[in-house]
N, C-alpha and C. Protein backbone atom coordinates (compact mmCIF):
# COMPACT_ATOMS: atom_id res chain seq x y z
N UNK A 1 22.64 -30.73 30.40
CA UNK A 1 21.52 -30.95 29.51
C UNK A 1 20.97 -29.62 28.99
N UNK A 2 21.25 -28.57 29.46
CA UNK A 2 20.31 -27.82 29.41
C UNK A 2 21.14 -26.53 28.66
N UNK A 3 22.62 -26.96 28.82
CA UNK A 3 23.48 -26.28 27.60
C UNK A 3 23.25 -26.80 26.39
N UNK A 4 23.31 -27.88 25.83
CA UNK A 4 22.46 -28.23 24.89
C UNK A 4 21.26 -27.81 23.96
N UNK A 5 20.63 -27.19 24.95
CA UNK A 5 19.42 -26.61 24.02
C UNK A 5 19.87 -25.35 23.70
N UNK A 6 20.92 -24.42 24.09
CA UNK A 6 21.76 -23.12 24.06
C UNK A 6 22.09 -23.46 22.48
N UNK A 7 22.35 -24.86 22.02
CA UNK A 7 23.94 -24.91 20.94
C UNK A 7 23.42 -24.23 19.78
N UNK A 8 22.21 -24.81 19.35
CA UNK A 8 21.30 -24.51 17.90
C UNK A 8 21.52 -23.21 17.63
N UNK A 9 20.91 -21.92 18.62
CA UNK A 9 20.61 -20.69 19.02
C UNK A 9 22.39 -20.02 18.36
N UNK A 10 23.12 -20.18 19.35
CA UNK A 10 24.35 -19.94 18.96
C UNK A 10 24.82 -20.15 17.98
N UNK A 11 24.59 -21.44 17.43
CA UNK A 11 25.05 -21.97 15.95
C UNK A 11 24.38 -20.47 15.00
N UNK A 12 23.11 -20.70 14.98
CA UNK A 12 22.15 -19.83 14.02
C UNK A 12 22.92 -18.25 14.22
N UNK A 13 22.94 -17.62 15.79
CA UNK A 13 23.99 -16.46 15.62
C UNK A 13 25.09 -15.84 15.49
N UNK A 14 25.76 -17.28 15.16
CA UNK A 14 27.06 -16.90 14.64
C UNK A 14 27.12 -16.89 13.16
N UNK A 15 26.23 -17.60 12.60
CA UNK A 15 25.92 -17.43 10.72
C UNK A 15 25.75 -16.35 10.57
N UNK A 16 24.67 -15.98 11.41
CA UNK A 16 23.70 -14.48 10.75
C UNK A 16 24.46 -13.11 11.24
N UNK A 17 25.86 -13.35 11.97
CA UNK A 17 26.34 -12.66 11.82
C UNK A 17 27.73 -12.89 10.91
N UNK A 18 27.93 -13.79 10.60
CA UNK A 18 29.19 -13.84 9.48
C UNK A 18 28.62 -14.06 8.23
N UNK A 19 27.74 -13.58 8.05
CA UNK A 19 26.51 -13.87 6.62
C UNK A 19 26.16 -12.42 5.84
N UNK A 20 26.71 -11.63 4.85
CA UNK A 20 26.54 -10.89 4.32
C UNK A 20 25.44 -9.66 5.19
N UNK A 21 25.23 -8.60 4.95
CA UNK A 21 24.14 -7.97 5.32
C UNK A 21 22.83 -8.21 4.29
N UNK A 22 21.71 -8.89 4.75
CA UNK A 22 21.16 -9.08 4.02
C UNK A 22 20.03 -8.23 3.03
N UNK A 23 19.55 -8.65 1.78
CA UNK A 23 18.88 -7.81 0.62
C UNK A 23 17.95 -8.48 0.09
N UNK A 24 17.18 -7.93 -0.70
CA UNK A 24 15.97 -8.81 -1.17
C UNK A 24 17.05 -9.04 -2.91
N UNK A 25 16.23 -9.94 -3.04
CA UNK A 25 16.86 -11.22 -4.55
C UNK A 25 16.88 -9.61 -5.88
N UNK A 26 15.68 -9.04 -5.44
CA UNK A 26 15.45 -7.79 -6.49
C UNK A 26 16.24 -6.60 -6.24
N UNK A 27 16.86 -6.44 -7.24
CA UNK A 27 17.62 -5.33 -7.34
C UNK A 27 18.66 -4.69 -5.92
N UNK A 28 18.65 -5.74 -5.34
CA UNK A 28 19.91 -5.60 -4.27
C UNK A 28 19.05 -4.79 -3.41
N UNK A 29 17.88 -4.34 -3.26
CA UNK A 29 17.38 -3.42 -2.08
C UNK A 29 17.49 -4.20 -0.48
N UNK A 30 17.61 -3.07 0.33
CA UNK A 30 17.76 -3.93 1.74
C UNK A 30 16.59 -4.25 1.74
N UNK A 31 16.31 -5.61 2.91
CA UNK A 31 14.89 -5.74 3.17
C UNK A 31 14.64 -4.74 4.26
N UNK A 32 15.21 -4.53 5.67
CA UNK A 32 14.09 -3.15 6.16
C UNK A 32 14.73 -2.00 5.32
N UNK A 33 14.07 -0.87 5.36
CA UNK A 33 14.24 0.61 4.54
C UNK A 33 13.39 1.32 6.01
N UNK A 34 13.69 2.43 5.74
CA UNK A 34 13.33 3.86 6.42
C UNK A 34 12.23 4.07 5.19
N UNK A 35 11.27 4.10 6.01
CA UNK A 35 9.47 4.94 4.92
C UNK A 35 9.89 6.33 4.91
N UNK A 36 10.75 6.89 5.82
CA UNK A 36 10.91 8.54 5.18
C UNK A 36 12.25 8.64 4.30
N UNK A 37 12.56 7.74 4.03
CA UNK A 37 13.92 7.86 2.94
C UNK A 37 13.73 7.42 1.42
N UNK A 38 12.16 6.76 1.54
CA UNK A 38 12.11 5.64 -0.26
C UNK A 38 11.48 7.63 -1.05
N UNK A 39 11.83 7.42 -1.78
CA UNK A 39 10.99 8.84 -2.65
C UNK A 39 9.48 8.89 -2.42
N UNK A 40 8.63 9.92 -2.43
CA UNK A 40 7.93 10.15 -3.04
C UNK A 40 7.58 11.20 -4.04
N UNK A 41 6.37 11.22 -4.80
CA UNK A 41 5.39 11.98 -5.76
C UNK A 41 3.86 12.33 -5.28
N UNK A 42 3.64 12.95 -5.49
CA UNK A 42 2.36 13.57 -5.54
C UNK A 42 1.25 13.75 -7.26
N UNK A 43 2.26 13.44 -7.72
CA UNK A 43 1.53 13.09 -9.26
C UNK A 43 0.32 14.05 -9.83
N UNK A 44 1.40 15.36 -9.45
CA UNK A 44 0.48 16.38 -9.54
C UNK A 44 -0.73 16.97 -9.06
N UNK A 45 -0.86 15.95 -8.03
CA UNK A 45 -2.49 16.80 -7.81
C UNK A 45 -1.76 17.12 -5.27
N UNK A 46 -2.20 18.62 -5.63
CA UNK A 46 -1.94 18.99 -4.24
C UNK A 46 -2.61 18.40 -3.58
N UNK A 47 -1.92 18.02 -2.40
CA UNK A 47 -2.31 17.25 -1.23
C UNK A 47 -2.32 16.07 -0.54
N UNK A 48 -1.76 15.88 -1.90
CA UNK A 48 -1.27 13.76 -1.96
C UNK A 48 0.33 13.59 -1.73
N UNK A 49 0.83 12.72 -1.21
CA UNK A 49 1.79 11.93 -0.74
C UNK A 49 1.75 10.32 -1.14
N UNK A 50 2.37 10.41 -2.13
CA UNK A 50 2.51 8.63 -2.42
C UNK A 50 3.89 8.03 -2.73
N UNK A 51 3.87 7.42 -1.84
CA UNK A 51 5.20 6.33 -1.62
C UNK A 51 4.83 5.19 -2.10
N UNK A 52 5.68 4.36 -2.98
CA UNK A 52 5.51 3.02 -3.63
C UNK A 52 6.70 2.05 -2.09
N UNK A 53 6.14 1.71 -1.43
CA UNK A 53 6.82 0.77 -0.58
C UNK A 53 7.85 -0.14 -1.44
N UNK A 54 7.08 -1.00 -2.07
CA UNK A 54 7.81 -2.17 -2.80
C UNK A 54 6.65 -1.72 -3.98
N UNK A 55 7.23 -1.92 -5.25
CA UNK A 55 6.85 -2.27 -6.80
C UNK A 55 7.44 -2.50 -7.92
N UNK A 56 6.77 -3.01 -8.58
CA UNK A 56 7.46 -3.13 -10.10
C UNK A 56 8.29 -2.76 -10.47
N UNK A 57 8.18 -1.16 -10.89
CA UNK A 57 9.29 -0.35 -11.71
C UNK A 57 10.55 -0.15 -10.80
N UNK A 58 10.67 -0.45 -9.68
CA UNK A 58 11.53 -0.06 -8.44
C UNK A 58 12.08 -0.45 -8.11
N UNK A 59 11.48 -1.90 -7.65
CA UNK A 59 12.09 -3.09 -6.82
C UNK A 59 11.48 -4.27 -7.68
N UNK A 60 11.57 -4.36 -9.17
CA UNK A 60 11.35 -5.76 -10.10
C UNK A 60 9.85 -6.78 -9.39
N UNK A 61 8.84 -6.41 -8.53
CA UNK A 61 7.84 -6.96 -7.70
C UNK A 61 7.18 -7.27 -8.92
N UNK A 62 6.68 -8.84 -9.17
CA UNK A 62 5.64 -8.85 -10.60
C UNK A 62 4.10 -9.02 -10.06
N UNK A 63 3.96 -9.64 -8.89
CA UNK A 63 3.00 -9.79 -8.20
C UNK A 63 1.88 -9.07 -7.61
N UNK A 64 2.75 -7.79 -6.65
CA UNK A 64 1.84 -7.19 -6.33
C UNK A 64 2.59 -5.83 -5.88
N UNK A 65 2.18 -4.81 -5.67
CA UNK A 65 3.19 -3.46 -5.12
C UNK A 65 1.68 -3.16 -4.09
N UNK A 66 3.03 -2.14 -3.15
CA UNK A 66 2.42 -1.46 -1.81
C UNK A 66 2.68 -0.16 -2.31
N UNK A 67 1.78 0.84 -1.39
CA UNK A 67 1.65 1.91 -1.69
C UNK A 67 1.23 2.31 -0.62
N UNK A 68 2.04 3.91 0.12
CA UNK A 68 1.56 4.70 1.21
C UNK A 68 1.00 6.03 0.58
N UNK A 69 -0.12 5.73 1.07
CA UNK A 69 -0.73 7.22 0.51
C UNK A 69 -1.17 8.15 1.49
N UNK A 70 -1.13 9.78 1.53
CA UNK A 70 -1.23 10.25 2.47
C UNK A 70 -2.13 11.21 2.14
N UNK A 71 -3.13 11.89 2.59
CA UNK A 71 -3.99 12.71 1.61
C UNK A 71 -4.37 13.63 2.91
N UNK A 72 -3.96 15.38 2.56
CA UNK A 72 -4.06 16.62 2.98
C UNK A 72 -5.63 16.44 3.60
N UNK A 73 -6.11 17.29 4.59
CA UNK A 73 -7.54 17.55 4.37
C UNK A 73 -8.27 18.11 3.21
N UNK A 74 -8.97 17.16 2.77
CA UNK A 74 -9.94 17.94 0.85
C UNK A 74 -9.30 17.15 0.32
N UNK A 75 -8.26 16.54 0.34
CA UNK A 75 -7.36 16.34 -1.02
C UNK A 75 -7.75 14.48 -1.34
N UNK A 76 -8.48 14.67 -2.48
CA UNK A 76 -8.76 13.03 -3.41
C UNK A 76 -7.99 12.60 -4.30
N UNK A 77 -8.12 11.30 -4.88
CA UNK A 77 -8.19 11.03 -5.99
C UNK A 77 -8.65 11.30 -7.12
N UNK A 78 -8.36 11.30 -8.53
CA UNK A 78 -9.75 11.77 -9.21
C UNK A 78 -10.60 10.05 -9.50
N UNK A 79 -11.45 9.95 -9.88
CA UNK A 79 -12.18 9.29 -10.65
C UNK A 79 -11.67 8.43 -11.06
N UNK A 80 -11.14 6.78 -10.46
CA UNK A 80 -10.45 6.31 -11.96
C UNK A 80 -10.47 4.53 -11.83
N UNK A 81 -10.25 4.14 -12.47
CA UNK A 81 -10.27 2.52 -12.36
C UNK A 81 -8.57 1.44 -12.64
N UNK A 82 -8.68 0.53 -11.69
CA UNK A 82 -7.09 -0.30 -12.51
C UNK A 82 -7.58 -1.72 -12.89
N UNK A 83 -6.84 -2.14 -13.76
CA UNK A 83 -6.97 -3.47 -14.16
C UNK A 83 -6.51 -4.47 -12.94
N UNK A 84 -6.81 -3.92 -11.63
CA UNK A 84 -6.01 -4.82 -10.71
C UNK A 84 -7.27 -4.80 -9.80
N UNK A 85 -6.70 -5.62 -8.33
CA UNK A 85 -7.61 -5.81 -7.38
C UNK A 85 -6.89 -4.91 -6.33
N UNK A 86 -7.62 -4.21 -5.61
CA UNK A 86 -6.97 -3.16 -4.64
C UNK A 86 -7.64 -3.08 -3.36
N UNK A 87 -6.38 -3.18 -2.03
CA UNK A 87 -6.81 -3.31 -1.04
C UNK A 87 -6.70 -2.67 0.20
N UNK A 88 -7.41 -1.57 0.67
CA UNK A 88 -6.83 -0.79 1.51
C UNK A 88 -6.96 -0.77 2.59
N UNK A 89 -5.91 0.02 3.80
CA UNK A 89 -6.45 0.00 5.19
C UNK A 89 -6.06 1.16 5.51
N UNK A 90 -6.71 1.76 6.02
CA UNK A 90 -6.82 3.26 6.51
C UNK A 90 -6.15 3.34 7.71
N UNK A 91 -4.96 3.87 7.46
CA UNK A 91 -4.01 3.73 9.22
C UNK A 91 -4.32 4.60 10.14
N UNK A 92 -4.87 5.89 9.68
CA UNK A 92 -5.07 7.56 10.12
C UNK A 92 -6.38 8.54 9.80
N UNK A 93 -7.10 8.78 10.27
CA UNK A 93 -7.84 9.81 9.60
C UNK A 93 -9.13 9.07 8.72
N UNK A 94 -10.00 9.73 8.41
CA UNK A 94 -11.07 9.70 7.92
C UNK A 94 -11.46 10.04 6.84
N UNK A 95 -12.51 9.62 5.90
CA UNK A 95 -12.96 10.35 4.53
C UNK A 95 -14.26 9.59 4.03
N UNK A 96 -14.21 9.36 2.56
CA UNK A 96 -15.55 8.88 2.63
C UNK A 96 -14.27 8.32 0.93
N UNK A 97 -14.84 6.68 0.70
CA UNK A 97 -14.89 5.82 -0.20
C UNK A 97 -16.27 5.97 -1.48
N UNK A 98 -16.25 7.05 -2.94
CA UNK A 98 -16.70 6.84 -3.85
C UNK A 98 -16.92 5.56 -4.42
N UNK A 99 -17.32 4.29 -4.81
CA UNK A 99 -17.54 3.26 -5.69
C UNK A 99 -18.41 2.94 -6.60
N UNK A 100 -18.15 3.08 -7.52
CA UNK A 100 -19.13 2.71 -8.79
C UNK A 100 -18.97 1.14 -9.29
N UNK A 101 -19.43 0.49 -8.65
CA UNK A 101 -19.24 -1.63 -8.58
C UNK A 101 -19.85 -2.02 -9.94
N UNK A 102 -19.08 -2.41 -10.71
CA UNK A 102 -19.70 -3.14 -11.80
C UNK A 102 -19.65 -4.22 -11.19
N UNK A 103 -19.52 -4.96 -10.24
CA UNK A 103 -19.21 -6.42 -9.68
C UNK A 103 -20.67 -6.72 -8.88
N UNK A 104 -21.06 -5.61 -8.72
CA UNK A 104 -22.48 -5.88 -7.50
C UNK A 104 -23.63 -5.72 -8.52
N UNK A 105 -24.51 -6.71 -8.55
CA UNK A 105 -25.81 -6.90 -8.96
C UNK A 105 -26.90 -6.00 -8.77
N UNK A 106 -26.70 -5.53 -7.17
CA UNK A 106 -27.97 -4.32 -7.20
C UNK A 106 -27.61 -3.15 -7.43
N UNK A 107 -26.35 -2.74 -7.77
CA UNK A 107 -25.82 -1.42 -7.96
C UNK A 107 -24.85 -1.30 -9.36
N UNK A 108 -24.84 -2.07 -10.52
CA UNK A 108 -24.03 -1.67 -11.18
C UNK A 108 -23.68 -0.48 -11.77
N UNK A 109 -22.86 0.10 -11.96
CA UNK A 109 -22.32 1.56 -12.02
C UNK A 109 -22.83 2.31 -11.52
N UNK A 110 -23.50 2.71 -10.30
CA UNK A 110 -24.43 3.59 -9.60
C UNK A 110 -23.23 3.78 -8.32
N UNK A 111 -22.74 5.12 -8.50
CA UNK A 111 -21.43 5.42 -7.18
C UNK A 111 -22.23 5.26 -6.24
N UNK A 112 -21.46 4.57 -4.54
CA UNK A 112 -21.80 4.55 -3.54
C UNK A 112 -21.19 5.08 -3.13
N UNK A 113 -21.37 5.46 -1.80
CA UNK A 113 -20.30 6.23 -0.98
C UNK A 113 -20.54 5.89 0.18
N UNK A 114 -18.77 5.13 0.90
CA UNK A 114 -18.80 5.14 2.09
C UNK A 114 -17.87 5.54 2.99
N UNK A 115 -17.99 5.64 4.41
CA UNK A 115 -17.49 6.24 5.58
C UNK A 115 -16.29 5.35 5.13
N UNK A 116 -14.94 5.95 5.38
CA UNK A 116 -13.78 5.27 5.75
C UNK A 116 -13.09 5.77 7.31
N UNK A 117 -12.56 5.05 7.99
CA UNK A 117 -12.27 5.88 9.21
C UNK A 117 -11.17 5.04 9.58
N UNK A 118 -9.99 5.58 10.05
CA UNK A 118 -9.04 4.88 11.12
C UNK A 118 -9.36 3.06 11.49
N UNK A 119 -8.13 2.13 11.03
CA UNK A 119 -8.58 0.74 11.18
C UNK A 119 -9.85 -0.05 10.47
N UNK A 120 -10.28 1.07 9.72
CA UNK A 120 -11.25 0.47 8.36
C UNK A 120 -10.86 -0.34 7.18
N UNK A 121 -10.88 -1.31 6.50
CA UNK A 121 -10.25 -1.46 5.35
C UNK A 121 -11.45 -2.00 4.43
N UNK A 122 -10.95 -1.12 2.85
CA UNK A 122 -12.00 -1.93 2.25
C UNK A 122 -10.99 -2.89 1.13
N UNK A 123 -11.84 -2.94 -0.07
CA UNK A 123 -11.77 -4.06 -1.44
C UNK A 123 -12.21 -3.20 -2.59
N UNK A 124 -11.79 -2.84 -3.76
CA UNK A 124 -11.96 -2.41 -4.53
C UNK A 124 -11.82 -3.51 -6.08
N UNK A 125 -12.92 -4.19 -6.48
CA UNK A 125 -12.27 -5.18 -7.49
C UNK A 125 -11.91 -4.02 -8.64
N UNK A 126 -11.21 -5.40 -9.58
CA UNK A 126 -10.99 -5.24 -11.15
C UNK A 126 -11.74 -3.86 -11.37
N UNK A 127 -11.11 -3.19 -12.36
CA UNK A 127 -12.13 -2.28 -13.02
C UNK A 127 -13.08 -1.48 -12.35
N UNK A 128 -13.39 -1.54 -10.75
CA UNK A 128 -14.79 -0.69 -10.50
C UNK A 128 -14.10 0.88 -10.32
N UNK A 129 -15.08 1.54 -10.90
CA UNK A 129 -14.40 3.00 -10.69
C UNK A 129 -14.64 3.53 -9.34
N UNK A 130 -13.51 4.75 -8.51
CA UNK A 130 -13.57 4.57 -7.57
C UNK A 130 -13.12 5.93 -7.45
N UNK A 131 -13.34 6.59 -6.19
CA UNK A 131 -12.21 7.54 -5.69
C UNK A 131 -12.19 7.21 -3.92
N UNK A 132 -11.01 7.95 -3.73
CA UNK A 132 -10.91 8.34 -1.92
C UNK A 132 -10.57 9.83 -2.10
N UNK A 133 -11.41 9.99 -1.02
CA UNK A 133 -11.30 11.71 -0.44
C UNK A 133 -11.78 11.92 0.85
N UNK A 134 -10.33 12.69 1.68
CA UNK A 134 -10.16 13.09 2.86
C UNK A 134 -11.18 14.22 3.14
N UNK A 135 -12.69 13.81 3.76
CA UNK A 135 -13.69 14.46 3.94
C UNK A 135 -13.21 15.20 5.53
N UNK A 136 -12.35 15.00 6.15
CA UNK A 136 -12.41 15.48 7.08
C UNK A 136 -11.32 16.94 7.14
N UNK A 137 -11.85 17.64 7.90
CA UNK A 137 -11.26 19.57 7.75
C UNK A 137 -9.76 19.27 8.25
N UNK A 138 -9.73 18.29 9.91
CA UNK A 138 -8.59 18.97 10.31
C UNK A 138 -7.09 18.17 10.28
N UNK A 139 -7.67 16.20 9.76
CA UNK A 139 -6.30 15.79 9.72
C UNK A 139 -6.23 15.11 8.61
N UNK A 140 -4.83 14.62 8.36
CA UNK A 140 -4.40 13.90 7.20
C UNK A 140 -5.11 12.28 7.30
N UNK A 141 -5.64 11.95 6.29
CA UNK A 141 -6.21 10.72 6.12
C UNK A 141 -4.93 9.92 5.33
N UNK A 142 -4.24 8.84 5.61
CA UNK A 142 -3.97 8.02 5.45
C UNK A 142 -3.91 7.11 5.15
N UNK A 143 -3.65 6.19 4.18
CA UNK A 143 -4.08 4.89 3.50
C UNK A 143 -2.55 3.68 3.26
N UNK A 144 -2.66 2.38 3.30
CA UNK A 144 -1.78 1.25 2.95
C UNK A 144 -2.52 0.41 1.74
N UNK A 145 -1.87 0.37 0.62
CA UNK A 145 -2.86 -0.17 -0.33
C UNK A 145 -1.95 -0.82 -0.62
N UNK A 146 -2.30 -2.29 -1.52
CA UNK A 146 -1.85 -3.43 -1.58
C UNK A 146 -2.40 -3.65 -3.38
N UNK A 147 -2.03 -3.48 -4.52
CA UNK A 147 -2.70 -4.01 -5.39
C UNK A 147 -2.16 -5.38 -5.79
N UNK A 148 -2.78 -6.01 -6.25
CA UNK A 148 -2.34 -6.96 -7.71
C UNK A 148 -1.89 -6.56 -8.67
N UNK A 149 -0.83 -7.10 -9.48
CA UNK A 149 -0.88 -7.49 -10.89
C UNK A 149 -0.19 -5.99 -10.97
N UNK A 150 0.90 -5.23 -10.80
CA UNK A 150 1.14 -4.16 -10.97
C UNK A 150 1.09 -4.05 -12.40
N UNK A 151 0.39 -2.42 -12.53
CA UNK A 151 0.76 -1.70 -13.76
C UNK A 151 2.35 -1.80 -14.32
N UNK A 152 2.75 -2.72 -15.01
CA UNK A 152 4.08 -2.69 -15.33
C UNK A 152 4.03 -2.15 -17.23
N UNK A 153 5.51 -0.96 -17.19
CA UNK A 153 5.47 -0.37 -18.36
C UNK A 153 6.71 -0.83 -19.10
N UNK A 154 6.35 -1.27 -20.28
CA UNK A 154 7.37 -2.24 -21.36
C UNK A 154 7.92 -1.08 -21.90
């Protein structure tokens, strides 16, 4: 009886090993990758590290792209807004979150600023202007961001 419940298991690992190595539907990429092998850019400004995990221009994603961002001590964003919804979680390190919320009633366009720290995550809607900057002297602040609706270029 109790070989029986063995058969399924076996069945399933003998497919998944006579079954192609598998890839995502987009552009033939494997599904796991090495994070120190996908490219990155720094997009000109010293101190930044940005890796596109999965996106648009890369991996055909229409939905949504990931992004590892890694930011020097000092080193921000500048100033800027996306037509998307953006969602971050701070894996490493500390800084402080700029927001200028057109979405909030008691603060419209009036920048706030808050603490970001290790296992923090915030929300950035549509359009609010924003920056991140690694306020702290001695380590790299770290970020996983998730947008919507990627910037895709025709």
């Amino acid at each position: 009886m109790m070989a029986f419940l063995w058969i399924p298991f076996f069945i399933a690992l003998h497919f998944s090993t006579t079954v192609e190595s598998s890839s995502c539907a987009v552009n033939g990429f494997p599904i796991v990758r090495n994070i120190s092998e996908i490219p990155q850019d720094n997009y000109g400004r010293q101190g930044l590290s940005h890796i596109t995990v999965a996106g648009s221009a890369l991996h055909g994603f229409k939905e949504i792209e990931v992004w590892l961002q890694t930011f020097a001590p000092g080193a921000r964003t500048p100033i800027h807004r996306h037509s998307c919804e953006e969602i971050f979680v701070v894996l490493k390190g500390s800084g402080t979150l700029y927001l200028a919320s057109n979405s909030h009633k008691n603060y419209p366009g009036s920048p706030q600023e808050f603490p970001i720290f290790k296992n923090s995550t915030f929300f950035v809607p549509v359009n609010d202007a924003h920056q991140v900057w690694n306020t702290d002297e001695h380590e790299d602040l770290q970020v996983l961001v998730v947008i919507s609706r990627p910037p895709v270029k025709v």
